[in-house]
C-alpha atoms as a PDB file:
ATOM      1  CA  UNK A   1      95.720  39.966  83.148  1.00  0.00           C
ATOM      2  CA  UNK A   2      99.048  40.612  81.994  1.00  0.00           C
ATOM      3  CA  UNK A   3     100.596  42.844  78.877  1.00  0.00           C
ATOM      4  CA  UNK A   4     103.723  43.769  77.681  1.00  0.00           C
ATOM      5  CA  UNK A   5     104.906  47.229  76.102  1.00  0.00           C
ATOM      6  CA  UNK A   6     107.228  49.400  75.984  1.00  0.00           C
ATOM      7  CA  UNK A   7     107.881  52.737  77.926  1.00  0.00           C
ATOM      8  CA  UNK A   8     107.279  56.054  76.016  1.00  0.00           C
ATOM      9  CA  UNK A   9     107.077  59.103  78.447  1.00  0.00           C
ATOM     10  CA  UNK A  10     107.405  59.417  81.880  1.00  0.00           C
ATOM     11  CA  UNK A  11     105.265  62.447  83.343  1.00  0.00           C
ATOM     12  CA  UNK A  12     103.870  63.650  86.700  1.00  0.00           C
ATOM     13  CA  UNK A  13     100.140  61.632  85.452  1.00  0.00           C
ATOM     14  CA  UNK A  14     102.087  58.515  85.174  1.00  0.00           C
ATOM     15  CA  UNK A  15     104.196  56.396  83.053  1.00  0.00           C
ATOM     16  CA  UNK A  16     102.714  56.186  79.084  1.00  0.00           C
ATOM     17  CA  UNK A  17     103.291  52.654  77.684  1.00  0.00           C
ATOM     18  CA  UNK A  18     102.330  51.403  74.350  1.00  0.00           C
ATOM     19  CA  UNK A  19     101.180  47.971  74.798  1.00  0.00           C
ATOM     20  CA  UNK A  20     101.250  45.563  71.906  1.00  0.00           C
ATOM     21  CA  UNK A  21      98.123  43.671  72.156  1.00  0.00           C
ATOM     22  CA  UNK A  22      98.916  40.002  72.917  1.00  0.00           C
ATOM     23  CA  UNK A  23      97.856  36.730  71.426  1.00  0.00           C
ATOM     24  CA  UNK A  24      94.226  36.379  73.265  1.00  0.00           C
ATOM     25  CA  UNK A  25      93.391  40.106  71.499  1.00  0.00           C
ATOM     26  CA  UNK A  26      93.318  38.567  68.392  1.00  0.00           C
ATOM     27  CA  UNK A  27      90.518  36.346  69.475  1.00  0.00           C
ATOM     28  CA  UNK A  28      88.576  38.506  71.025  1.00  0.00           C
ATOM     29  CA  UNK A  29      85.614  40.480  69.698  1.00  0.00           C
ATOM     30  CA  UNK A  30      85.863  43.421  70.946  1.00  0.00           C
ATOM     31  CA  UNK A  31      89.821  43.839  69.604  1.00  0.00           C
ATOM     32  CA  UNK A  32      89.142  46.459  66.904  1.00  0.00           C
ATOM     33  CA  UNK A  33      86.908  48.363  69.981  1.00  0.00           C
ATOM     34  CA  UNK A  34      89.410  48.487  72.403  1.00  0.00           C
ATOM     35  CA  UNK A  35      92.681  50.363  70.261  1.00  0.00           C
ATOM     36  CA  UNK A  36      92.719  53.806  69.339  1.00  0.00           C
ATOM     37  CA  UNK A  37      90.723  54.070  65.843  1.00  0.00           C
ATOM     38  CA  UNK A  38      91.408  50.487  65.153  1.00  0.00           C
ATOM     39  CA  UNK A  39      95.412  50.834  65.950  1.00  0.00           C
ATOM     40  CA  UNK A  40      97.453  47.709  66.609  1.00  0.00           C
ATOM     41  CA  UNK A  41      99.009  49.317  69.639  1.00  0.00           C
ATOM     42  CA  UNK A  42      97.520  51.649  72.405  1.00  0.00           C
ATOM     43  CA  UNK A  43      99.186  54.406  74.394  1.00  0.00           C
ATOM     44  CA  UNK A  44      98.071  53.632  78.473  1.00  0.00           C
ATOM     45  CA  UNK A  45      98.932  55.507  81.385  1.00  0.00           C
ATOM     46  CA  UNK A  46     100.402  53.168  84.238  1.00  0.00           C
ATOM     47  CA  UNK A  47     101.733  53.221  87.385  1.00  0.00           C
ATOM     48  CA  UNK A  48     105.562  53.015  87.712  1.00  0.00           C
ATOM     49  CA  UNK A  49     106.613  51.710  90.886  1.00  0.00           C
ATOM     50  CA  UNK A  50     109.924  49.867  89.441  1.00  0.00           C
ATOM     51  CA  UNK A  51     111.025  52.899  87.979  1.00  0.00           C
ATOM     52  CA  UNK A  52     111.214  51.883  84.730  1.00  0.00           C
ATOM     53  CA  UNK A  53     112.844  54.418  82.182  1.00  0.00           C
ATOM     54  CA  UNK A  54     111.860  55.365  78.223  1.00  0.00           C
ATOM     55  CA  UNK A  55     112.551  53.063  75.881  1.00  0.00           C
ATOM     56  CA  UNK A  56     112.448  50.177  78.757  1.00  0.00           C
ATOM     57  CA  UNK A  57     110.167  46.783  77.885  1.00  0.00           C
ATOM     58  CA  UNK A  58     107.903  46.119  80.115  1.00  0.00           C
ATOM     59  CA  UNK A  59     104.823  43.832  81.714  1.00  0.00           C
ATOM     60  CA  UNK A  60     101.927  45.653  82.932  1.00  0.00           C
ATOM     61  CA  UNK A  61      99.636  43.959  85.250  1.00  0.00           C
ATOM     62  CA  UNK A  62      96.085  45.251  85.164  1.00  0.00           C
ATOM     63  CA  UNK A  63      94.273  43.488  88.132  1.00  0.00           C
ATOM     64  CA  UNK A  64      90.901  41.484  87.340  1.00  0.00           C
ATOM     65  CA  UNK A  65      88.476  43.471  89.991  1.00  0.00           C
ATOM     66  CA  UNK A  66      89.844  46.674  88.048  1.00  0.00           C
ATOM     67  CA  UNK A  67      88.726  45.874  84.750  1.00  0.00           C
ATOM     68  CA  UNK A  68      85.163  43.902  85.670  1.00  0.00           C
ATOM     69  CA  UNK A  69      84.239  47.252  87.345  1.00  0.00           C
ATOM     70  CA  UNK A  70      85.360  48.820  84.804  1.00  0.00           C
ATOM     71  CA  UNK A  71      83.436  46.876  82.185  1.00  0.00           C
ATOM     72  CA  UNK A  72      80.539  46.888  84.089  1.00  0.00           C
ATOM     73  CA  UNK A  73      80.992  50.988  84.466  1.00  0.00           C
ATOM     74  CA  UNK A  74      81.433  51.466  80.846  1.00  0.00           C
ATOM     75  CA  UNK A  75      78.590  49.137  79.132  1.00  0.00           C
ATOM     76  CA  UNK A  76      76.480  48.380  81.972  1.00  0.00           C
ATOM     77  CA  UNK A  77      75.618  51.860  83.620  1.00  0.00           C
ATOM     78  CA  UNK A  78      74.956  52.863  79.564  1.00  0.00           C
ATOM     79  CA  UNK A  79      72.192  50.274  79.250  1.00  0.00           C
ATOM     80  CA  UNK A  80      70.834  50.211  82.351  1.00  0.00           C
ATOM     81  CA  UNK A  81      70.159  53.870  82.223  1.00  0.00           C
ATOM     82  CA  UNK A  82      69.145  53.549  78.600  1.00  0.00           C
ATOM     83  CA  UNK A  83      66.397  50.473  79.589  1.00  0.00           C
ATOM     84  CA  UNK A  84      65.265  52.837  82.659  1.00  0.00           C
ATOM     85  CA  UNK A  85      64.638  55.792  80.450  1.00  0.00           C
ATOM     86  CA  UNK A  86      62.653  53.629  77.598  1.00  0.00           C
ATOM     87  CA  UNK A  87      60.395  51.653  80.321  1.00  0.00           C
ATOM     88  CA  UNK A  88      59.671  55.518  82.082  1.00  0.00           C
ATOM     89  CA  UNK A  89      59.027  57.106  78.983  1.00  0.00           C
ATOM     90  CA  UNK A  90      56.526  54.440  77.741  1.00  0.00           C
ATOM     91  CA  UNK A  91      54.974  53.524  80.804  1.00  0.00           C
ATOM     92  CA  UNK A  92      54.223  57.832  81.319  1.00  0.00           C
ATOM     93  CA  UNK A  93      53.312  58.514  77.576  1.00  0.00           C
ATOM     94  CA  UNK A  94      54.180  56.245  74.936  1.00  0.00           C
ATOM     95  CA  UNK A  95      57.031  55.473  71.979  1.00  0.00           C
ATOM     96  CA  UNK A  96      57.854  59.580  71.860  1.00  0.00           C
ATOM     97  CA  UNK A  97      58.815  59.700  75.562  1.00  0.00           C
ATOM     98  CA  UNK A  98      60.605  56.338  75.485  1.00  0.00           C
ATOM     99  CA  UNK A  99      62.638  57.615  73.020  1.00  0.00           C
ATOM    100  CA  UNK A 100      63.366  60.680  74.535  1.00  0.00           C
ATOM    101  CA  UNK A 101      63.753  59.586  77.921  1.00  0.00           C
ATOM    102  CA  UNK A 102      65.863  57.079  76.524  1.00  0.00           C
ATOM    103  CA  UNK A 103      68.497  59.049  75.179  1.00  0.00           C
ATOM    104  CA  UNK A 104      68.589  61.200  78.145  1.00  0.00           C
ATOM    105  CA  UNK A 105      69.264  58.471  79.984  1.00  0.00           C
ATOM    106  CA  UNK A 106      72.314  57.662  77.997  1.00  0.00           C
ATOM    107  CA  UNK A 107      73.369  60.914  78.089  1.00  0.00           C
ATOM    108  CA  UNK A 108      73.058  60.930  81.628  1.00  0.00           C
ATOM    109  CA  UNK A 109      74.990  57.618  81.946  1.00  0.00           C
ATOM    110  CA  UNK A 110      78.082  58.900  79.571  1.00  0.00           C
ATOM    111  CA  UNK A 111      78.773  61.718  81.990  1.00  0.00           C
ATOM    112  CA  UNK A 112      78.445  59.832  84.864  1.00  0.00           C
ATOM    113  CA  UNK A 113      81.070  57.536  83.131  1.00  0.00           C
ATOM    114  CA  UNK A 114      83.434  60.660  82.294  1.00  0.00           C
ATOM    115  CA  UNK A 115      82.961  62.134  85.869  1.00  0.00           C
ATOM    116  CA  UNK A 116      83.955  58.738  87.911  1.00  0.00           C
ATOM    117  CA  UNK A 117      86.822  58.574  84.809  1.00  0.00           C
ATOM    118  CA  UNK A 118      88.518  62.261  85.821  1.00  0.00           C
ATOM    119  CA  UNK A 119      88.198  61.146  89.534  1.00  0.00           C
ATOM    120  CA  UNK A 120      89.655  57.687  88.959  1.00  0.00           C
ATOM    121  CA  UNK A 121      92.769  59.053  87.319  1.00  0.00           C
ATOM    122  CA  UNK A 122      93.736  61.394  89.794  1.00  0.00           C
ATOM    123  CA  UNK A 123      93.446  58.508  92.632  1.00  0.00           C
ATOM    124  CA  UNK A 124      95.861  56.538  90.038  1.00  0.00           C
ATOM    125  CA  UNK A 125      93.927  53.162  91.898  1.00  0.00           C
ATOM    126  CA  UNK A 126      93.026  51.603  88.888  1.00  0.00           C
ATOM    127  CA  UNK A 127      96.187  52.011  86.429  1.00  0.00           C
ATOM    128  CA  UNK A 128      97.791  49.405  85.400  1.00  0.00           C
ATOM    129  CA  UNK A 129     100.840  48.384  87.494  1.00  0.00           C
ATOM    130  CA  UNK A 130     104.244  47.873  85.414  1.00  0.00           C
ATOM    131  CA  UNK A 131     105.367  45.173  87.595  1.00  0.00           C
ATOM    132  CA  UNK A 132     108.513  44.315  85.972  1.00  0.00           C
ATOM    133  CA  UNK A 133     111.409  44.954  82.957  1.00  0.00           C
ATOM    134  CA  UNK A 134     111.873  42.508  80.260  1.00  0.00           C
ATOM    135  CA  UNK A 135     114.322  41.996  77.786  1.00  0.00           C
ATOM    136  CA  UNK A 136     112.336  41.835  74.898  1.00  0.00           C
ATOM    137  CA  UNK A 137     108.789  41.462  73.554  1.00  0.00           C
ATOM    138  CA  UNK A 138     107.815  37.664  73.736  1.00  0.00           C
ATOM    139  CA  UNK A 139     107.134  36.362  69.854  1.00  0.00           C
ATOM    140  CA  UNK A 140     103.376  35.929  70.618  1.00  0.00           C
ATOM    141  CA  UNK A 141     102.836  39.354  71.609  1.00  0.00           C
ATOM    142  CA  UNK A 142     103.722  41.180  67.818  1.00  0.00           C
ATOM    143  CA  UNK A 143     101.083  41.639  65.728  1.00  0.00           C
ATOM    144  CA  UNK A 144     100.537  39.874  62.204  1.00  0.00           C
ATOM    145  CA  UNK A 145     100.846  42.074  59.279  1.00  0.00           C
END
């Protein structure tokens, strides 16, 4: 999957690039989900091997594998853990314990999300790549007002 965005800081974490979300986000569901409390555009931290400076336009490349593990990480491990805790609880004691086991299973599941997060970052693996400089944002790719 491809974006395009610009360049906004360059740091030793990576490159920051506000990506302007393209035509297919505004058919998706999950659009309002994925932006920064409901933003247009996102800030992302990418990998810069083109050297690409602020200010630059760019395409970011975010590979497929990367973001079905990803998905799977962020709303799978949730439910899966929150299921597991619910059949426990009732099969041990009843509605109480499913409920409590339950949430302590998503609990459980969020910082097992934030953990493999931190350690994903600092292997910089599954950043997006900015794969190449454009000249300027495609007409398709700028939001509606």
């Amino acid at each position: 999957m491809e974006e395009n965005g610009k360049v906004v800081e360059l740091s030793d974490e990576g490159t920051k690039v506000e990506v302007i979300p393209g035509n297919m986000c505004h058919h998706c569901g999950a659009a309002q989900a994925c932006g920064t409390f409901g933003s247009r555009t996102k800030i992302v931290l990418a990998q810069n091997p083109i050297d690409a400076k602020i200010g630059d336009l760019v395409k970011l490349e975010i590979k497929e594998k990367t973001r079905a593990v990803s998905i799977l990480l962020v709303f799978g491990l949730p439910i899966v853990l929150l299921l597991t805790g619910i059949i426990v609880g009732e099969i041990l004691s009843g509605d109480k314990l499913a409920a409590i086991l339950g949430g302590v299973g998503l609990v459980i599941a969020f910082a097992v999300v934030k953990v493999i997060d931190r350690l994903v970052n600092k292997q910089k693996t599954f950043l997006p790549t900015i794969i190449e400089k454009i000249s300027e944002l495609p007409e398709e790719n700028t939001c509606p007002d």
